[in-house]
C-alpha atoms as a PDB file:
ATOM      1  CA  UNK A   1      -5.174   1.022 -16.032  1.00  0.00           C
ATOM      2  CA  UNK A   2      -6.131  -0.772 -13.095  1.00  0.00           C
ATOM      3  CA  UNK A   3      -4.043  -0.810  -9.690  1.00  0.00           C
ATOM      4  CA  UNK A   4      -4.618  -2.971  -6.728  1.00  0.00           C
ATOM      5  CA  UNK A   5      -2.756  -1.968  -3.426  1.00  0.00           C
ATOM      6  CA  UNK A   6      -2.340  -4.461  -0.408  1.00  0.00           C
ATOM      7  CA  UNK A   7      -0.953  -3.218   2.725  1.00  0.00           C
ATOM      8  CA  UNK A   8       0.357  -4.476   5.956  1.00  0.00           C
ATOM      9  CA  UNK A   9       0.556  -8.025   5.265  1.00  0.00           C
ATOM     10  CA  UNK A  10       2.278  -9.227   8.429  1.00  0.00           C
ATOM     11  CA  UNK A  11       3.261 -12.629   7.302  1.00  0.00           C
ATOM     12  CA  UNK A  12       4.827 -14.872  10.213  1.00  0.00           C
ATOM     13  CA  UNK A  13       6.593 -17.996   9.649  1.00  0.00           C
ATOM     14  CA  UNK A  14       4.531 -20.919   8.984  1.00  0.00           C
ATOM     15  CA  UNK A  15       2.113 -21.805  11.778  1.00  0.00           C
ATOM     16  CA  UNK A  16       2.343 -18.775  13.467  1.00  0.00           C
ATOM     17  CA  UNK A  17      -0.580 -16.037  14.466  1.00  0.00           C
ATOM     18  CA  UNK A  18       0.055 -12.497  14.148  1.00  0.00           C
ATOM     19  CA  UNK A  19      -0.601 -10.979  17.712  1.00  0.00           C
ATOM     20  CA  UNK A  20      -1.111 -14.404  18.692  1.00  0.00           C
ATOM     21  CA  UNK A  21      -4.697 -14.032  16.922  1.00  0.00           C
ATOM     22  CA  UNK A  22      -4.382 -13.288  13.000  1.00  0.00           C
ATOM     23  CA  UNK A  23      -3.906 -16.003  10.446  1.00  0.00           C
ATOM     24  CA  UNK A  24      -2.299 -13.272   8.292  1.00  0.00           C
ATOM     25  CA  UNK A  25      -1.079 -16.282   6.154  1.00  0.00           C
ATOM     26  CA  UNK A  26      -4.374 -17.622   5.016  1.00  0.00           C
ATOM     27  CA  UNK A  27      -5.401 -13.439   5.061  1.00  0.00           C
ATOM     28  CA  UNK A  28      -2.801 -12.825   2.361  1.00  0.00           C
ATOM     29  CA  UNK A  29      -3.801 -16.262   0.329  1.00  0.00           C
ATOM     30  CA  UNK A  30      -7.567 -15.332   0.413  1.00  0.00           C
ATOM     31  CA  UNK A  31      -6.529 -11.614  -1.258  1.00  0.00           C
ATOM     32  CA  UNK A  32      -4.157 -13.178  -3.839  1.00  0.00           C
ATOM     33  CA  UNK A  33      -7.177 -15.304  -4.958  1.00  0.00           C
ATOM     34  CA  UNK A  34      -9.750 -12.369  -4.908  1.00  0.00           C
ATOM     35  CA  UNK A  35      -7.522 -10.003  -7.046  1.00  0.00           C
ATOM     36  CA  UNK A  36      -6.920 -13.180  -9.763  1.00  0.00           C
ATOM     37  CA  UNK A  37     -11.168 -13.445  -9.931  1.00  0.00           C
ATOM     38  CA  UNK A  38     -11.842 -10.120 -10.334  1.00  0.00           C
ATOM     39  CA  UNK A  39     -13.574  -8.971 -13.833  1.00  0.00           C
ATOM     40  CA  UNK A  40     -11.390  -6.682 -15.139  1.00  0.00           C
ATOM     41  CA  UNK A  41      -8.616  -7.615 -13.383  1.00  0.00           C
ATOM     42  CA  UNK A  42      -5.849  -5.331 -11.778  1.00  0.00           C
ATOM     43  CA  UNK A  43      -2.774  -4.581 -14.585  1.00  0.00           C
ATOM     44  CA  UNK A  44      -0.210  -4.696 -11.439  1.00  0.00           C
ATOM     45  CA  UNK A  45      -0.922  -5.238  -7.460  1.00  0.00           C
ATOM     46  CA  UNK A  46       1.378  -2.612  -5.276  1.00  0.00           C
ATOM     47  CA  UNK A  47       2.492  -4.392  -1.974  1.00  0.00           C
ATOM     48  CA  UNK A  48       3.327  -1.111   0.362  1.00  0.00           C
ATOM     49  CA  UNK A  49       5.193  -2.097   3.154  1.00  0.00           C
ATOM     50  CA  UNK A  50       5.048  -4.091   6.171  1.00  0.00           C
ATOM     51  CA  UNK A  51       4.808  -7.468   3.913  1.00  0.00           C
ATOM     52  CA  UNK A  52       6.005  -9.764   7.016  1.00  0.00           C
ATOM     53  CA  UNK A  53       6.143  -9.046  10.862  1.00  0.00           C
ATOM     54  CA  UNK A  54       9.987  -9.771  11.981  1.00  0.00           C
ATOM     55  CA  UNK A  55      11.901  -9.334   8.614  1.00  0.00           C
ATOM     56  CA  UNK A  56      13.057 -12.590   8.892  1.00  0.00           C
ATOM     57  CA  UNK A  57      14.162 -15.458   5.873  1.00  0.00           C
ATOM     58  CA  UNK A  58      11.381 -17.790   6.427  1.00  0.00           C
ATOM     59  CA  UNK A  59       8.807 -15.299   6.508  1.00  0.00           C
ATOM     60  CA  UNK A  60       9.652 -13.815   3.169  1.00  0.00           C
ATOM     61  CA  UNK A  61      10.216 -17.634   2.106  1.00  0.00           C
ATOM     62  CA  UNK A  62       6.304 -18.004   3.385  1.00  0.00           C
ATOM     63  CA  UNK A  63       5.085 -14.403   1.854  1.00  0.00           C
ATOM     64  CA  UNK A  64       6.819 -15.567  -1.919  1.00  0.00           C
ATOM     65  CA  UNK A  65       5.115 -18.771  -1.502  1.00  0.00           C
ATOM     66  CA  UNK A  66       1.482 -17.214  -0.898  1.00  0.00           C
ATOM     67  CA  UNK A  67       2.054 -14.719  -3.421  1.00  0.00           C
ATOM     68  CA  UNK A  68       3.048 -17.093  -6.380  1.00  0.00           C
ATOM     69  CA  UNK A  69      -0.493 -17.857  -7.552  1.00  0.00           C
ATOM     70  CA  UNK A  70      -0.553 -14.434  -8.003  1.00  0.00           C
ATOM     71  CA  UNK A  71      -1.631 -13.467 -12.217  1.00  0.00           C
ATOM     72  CA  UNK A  72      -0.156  -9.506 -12.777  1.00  0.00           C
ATOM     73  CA  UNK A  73       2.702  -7.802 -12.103  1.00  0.00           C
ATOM     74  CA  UNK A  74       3.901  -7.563  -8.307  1.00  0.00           C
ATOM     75  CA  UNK A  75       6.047  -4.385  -7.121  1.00  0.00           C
ATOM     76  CA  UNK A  76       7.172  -4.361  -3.365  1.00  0.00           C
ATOM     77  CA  UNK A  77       7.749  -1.394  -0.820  1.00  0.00           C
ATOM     78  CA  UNK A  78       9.230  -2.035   2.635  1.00  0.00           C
ATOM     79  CA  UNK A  79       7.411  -0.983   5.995  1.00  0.00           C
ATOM     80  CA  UNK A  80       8.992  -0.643   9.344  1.00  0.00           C
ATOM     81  CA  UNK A  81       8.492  -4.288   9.935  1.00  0.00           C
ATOM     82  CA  UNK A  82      10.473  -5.031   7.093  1.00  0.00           C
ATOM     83  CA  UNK A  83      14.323  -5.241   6.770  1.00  0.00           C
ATOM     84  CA  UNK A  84      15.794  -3.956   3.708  1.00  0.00           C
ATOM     85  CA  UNK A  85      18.537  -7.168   3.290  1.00  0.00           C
ATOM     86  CA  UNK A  86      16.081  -9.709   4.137  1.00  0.00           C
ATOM     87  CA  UNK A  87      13.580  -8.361   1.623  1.00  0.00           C
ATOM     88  CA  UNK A  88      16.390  -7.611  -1.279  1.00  0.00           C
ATOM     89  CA  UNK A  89      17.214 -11.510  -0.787  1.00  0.00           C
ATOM     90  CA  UNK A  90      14.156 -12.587  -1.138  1.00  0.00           C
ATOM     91  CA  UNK A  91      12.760 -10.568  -4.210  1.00  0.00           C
ATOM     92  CA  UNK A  92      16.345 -10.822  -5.958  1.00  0.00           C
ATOM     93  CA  UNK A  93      14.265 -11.627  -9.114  1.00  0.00           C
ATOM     94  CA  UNK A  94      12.211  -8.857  -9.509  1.00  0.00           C
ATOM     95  CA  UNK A  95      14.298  -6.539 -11.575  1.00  0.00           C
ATOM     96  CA  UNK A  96      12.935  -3.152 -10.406  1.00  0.00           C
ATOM     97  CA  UNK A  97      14.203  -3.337  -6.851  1.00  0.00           C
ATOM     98  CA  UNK A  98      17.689  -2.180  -6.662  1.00  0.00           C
ATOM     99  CA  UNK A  99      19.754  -4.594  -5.484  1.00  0.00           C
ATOM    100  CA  UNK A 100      22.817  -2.313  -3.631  1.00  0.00           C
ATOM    101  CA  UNK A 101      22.373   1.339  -2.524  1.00  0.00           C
ATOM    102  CA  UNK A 102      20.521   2.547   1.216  1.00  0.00           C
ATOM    103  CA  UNK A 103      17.285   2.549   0.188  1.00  0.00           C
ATOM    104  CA  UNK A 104      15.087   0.627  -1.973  1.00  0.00           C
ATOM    105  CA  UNK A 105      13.741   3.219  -4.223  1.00  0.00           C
ATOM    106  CA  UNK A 106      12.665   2.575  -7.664  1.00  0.00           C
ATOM    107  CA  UNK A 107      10.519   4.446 -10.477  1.00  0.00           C
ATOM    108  CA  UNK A 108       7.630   2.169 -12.758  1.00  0.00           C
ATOM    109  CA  UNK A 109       7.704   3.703 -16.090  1.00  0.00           C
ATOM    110  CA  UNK A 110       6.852   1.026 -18.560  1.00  0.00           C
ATOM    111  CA  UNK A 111       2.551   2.458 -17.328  1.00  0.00           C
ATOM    112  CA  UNK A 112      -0.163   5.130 -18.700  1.00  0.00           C
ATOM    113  CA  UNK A 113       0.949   6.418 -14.930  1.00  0.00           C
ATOM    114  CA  UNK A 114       4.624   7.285 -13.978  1.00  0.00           C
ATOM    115  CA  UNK A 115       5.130   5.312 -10.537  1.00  0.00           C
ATOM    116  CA  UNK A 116       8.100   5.943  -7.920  1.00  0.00           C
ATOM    117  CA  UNK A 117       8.549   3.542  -4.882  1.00  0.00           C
ATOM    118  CA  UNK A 118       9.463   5.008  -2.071  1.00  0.00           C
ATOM    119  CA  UNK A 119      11.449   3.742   0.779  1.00  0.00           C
ATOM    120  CA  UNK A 120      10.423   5.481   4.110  1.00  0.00           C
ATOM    121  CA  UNK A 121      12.041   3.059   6.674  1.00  0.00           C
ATOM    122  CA  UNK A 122      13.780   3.969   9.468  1.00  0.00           C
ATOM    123  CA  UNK A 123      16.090   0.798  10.683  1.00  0.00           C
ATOM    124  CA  UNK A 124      14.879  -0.098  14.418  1.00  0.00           C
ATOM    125  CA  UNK A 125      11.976   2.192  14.614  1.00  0.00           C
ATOM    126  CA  UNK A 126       7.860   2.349  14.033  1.00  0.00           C
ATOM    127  CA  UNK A 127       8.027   5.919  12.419  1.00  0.00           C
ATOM    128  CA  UNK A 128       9.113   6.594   8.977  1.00  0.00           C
ATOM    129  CA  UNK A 129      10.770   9.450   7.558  1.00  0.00           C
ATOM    130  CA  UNK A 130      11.804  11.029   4.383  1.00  0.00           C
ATOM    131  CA  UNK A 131      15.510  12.461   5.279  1.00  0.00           C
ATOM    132  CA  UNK A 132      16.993  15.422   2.726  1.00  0.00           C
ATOM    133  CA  UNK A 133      18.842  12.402   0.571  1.00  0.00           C
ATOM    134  CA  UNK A 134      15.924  10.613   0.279  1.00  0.00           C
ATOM    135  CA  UNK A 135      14.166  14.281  -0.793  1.00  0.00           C
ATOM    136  CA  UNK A 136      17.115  15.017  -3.361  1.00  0.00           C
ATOM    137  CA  UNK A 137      16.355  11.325  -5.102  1.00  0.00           C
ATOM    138  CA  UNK A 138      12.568  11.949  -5.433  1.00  0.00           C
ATOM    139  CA  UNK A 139      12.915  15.607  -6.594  1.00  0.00           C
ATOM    140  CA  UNK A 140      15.591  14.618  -9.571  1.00  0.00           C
ATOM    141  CA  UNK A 141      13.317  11.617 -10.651  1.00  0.00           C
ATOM    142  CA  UNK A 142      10.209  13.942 -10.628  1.00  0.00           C
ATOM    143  CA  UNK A 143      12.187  16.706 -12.520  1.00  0.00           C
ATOM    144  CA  UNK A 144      13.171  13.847 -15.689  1.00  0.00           C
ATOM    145  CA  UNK A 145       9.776  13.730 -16.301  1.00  0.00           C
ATOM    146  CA  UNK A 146       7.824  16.909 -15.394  1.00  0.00           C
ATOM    147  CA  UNK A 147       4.418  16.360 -18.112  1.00  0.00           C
ATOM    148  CA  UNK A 148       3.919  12.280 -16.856  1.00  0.00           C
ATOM    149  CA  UNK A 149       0.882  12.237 -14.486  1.00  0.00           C
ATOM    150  CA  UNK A 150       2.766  10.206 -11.454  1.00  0.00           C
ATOM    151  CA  UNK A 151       1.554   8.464  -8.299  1.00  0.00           C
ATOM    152  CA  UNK A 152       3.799   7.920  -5.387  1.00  0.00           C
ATOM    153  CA  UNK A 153       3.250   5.300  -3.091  1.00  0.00           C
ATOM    154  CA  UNK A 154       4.983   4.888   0.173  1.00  0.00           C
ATOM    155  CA  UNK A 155       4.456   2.745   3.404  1.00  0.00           C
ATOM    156  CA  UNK A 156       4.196   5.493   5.918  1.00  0.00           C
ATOM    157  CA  UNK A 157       2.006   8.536   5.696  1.00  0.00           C
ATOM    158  CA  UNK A 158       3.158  11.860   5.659  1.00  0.00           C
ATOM    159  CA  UNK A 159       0.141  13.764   7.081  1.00  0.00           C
ATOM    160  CA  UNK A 160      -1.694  12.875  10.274  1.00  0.00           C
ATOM    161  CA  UNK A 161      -4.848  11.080  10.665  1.00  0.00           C
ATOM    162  CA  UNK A 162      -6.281  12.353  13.930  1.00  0.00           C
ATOM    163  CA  UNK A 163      -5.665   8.712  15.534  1.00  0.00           C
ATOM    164  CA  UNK A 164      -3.278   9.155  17.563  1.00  0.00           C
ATOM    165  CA  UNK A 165      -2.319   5.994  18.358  1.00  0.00           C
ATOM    166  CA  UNK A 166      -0.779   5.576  14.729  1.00  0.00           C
ATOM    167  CA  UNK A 167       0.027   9.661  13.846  1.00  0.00           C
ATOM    168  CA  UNK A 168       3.214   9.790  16.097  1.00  0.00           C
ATOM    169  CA  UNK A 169       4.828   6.779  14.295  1.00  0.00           C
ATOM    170  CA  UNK A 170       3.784   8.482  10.562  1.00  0.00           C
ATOM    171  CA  UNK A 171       6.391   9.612   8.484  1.00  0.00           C
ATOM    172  CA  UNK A 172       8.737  12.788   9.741  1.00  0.00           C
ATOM    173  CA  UNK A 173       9.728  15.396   7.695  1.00  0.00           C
ATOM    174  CA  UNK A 174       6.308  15.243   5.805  1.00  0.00           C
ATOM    175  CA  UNK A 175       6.266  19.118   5.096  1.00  0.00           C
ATOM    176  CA  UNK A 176       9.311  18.952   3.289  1.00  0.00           C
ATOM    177  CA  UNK A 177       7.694  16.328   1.168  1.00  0.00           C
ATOM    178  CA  UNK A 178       4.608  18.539   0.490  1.00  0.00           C
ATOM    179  CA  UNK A 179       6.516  21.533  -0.676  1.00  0.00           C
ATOM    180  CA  UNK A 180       8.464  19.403  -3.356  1.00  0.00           C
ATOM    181  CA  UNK A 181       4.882  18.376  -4.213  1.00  0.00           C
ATOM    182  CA  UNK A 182       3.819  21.754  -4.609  1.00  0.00           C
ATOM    183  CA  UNK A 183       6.677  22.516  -6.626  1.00  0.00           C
ATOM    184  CA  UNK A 184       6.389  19.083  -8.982  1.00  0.00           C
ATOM    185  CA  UNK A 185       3.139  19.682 -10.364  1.00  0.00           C
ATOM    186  CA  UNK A 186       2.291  16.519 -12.211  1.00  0.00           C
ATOM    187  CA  UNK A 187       2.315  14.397  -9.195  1.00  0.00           C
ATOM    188  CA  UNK A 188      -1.570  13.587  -8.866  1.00  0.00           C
ATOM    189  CA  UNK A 189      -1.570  10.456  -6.041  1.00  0.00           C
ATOM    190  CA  UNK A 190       0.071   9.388  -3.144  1.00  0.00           C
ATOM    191  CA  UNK A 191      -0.735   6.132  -1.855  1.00  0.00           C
ATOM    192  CA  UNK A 192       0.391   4.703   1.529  1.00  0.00           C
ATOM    193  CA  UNK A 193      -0.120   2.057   3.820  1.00  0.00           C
ATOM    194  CA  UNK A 194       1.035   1.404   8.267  1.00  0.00           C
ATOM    195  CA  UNK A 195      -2.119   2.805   9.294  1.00  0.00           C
ATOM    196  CA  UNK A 196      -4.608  -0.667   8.598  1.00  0.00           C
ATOM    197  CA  UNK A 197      -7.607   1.592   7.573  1.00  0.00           C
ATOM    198  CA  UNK A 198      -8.486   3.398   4.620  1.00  0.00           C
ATOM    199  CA  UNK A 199      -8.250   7.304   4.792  1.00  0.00           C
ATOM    200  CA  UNK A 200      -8.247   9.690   2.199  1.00  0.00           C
ATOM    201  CA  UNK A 201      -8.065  13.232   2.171  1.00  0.00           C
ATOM    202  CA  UNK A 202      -6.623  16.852   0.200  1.00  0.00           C
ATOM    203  CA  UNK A 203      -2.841  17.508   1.599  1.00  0.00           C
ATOM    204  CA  UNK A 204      -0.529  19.994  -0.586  1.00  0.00           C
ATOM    205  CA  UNK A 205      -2.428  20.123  -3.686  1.00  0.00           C
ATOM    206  CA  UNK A 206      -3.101  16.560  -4.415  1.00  0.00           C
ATOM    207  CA  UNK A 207      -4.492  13.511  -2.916  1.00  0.00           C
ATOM    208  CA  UNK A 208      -3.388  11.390   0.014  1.00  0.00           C
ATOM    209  CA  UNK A 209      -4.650   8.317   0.572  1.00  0.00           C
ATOM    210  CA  UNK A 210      -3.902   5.405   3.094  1.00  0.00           C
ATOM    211  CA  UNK A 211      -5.390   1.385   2.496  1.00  0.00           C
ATOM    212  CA  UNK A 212      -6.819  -0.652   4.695  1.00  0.00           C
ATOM    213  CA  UNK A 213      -5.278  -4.559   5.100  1.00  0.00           C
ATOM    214  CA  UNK A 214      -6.432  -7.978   4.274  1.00  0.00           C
ATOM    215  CA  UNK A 215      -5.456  -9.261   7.258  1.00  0.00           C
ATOM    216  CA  UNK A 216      -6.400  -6.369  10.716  1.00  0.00           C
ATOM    217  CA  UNK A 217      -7.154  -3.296  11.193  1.00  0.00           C
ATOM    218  CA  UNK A 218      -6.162  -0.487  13.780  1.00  0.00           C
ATOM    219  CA  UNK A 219      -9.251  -0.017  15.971  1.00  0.00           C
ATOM    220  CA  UNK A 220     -10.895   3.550  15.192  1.00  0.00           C
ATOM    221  CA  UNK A 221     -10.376   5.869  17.574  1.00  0.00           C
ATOM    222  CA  UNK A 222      -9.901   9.656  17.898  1.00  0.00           C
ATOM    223  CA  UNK A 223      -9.472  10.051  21.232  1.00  0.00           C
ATOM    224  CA  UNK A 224      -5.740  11.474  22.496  1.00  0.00           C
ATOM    225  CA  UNK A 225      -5.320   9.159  25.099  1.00  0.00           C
ATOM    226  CA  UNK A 226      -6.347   5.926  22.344  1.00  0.00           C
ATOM    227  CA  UNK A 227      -4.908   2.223  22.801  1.00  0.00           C
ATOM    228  CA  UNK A 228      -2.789   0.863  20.977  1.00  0.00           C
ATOM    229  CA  UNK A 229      -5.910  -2.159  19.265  1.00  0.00           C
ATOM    230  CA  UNK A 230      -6.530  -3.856  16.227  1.00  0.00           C
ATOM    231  CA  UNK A 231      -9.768  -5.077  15.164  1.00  0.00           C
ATOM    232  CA  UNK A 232     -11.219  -7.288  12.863  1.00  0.00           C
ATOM    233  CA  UNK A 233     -13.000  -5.843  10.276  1.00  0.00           C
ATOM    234  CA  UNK A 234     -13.793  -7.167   6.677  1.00  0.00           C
ATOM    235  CA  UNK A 235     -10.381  -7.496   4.537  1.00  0.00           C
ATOM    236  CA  UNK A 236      -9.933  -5.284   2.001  1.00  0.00           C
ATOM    237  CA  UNK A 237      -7.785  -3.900  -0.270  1.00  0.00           C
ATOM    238  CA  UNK A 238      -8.072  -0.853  -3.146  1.00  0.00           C
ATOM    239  CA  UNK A 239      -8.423  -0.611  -6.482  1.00  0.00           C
ATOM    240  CA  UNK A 240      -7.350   2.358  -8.335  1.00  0.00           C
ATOM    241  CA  UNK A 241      -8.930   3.127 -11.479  1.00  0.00           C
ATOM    242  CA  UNK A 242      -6.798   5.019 -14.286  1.00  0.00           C
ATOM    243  CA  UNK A 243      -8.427   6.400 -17.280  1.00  0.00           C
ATOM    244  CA  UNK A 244      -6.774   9.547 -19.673  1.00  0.00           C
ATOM    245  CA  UNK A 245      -8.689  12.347 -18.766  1.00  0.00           C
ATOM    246  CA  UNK A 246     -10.745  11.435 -15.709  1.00  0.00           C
ATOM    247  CA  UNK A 247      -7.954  11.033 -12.988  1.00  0.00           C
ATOM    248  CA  UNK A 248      -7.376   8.361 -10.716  1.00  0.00           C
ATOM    249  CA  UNK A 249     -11.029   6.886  -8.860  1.00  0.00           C
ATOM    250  CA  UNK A 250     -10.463   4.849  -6.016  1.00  0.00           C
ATOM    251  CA  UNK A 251     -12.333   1.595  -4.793  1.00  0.00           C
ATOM    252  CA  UNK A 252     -12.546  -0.510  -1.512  1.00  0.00           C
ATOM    253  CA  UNK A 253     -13.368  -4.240  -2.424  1.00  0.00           C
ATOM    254  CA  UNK A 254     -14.045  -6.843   0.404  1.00  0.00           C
ATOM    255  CA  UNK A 255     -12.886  -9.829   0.430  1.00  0.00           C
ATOM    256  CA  UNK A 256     -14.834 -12.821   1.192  1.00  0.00           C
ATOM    257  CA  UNK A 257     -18.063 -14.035   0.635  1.00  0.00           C
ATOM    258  CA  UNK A 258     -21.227 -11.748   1.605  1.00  0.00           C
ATOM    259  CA  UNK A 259     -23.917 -13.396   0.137  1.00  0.00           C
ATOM    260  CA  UNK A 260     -23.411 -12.931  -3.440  1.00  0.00           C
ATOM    261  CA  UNK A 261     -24.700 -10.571  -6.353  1.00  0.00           C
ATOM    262  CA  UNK A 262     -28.478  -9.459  -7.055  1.00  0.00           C
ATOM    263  CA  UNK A 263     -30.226  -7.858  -9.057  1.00  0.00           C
ATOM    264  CA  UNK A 264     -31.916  -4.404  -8.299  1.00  0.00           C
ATOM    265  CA  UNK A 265     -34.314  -4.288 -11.628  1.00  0.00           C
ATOM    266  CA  UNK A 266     -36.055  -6.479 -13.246  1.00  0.00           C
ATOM    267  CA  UNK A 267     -35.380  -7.982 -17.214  1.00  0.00           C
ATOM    268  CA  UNK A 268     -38.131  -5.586 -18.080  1.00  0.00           C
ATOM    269  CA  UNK A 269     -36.414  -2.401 -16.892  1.00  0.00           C
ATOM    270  CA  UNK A 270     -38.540  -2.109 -13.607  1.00  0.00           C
ATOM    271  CA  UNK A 271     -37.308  -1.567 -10.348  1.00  0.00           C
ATOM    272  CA  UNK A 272     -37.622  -4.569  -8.006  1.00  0.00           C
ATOM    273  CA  UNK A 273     -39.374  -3.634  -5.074  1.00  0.00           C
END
């Protein structure tokens, strides 16, 4: 199985520039191509959060067009610049997301993988959290299936990066989280997003990772005092790799044009120097 995750979107309504200097529109439509070209392609793309900038009508309208061309599966997450009614409205056709209840939590089980959608939003605020009811929901789904290997994927991460312009808007309550991990053994992923760069590391017995976006990324910078910058750095997005046996092996692919494929050996076997 094959999983693409895009992050941190941003779309504005039409015309408009993120940050007065992304074309997040045109970001977005340049991914949605990429992932239809690419050989395999993904089974399902994971959308984690922060898919416009204002959680307004006509951005969604604008983010549903772009997405459209779009050939596998689509699940959606919100972020902190998303708002929950806004984004129910606007993906009332996708079946998995529920359409009443606080929180937009779902679980994907129709996969080789088991994956749960969580909903880490806090209304009105950059940091995300996951509250005991929210806890409660993900240790009963996790407990109907204990021998499933499961990913969970989430906008904001639970752990801190070391930039600290980002780790004091991550998601609260994060060691609660990690010792319901520790006690639900078959989780083996958890993918998030908010942060705009890709980061990967061991937290409570499994894997944490955050993607990068197609559209900017936070400037890299470990200082305490760091500013509050985005850069722009190659788009990306990740591919995550699924095969019975051998885990889940995780990819960065660019998006864009970089000069095209060569060849490093020759038809007769030798190396090209």
């Amino acid at each position: 199985m094959l999983i693409a995750q895009v992050t941190d979107t941003h779309i504005k309504a039409a015309g408009r520039l993120a940050y007065r200097k992304v074309d997040s529109a045109a970001k977005l439509a340049n991914c949605v191509a990429h992932l239809n070209a690419l050989d395999p392609r993904p089974d399902i793309v994971l959308l984690t959060g922060d898919l416009v900038d204002l959680g307004r009508a006509e951005e969604y309208a604008l983010l549903r067009e772009i997405l459209a061309p779009l050939r596998m599966p689509l699940y959606v997450i919100p972020g902190n610049h998303d708002e929950r009614g806004a984004l129910r409205r606007a993906f009332a056709d996708h079946a998995y997301l529920p359409q009443t209840g606080e929180f937009l939590h779902y679980v994907l089980e129709d996969y080789p993988l088991r994956l749960i959608g969580l909903d880490t939003v806090v209304p009105g605020e950059p940091r995300g959290e996951m509250c005991a009811q929210r806890l409660a929901w993900l240790e009963a789904e996790l407990e109907r299936a204990p021998d499933r290997p499961t990913v969970l994927f989430m906008h904001h991460p639970p752990f801190l990066t070391g930039l600290a312009n980002m780790d004091w808007q991550n998601c609260h309550n994060g060691d609660a989280l990690g010792a319901l991990i520790e006690r639900q053994r078959q989780v083996m992923r958890i993918l998030c997003g908010h942060v705009h760069r890709p980061v990967h590391l061991p937290w409570h017995g499994v894997t944490a990772s955050i993607a990068p976006s197609p559209s900017h990324s936070c400037a890299f910078d470990l200082k305490a005092d760091a500013s509050h910058d985005f850069v722009l750095e190659p788009p990306t997005c990740e591919l995550h790799y699924w095969r019975e046996g051998a885990g889940l092996v995780s990819h960065l692919t660019f998006i864009g044009d970089y000069g095209g494929r060569f060849p490093f050996y020759e038809a007769n076997g030798k190396l090209i120097d």
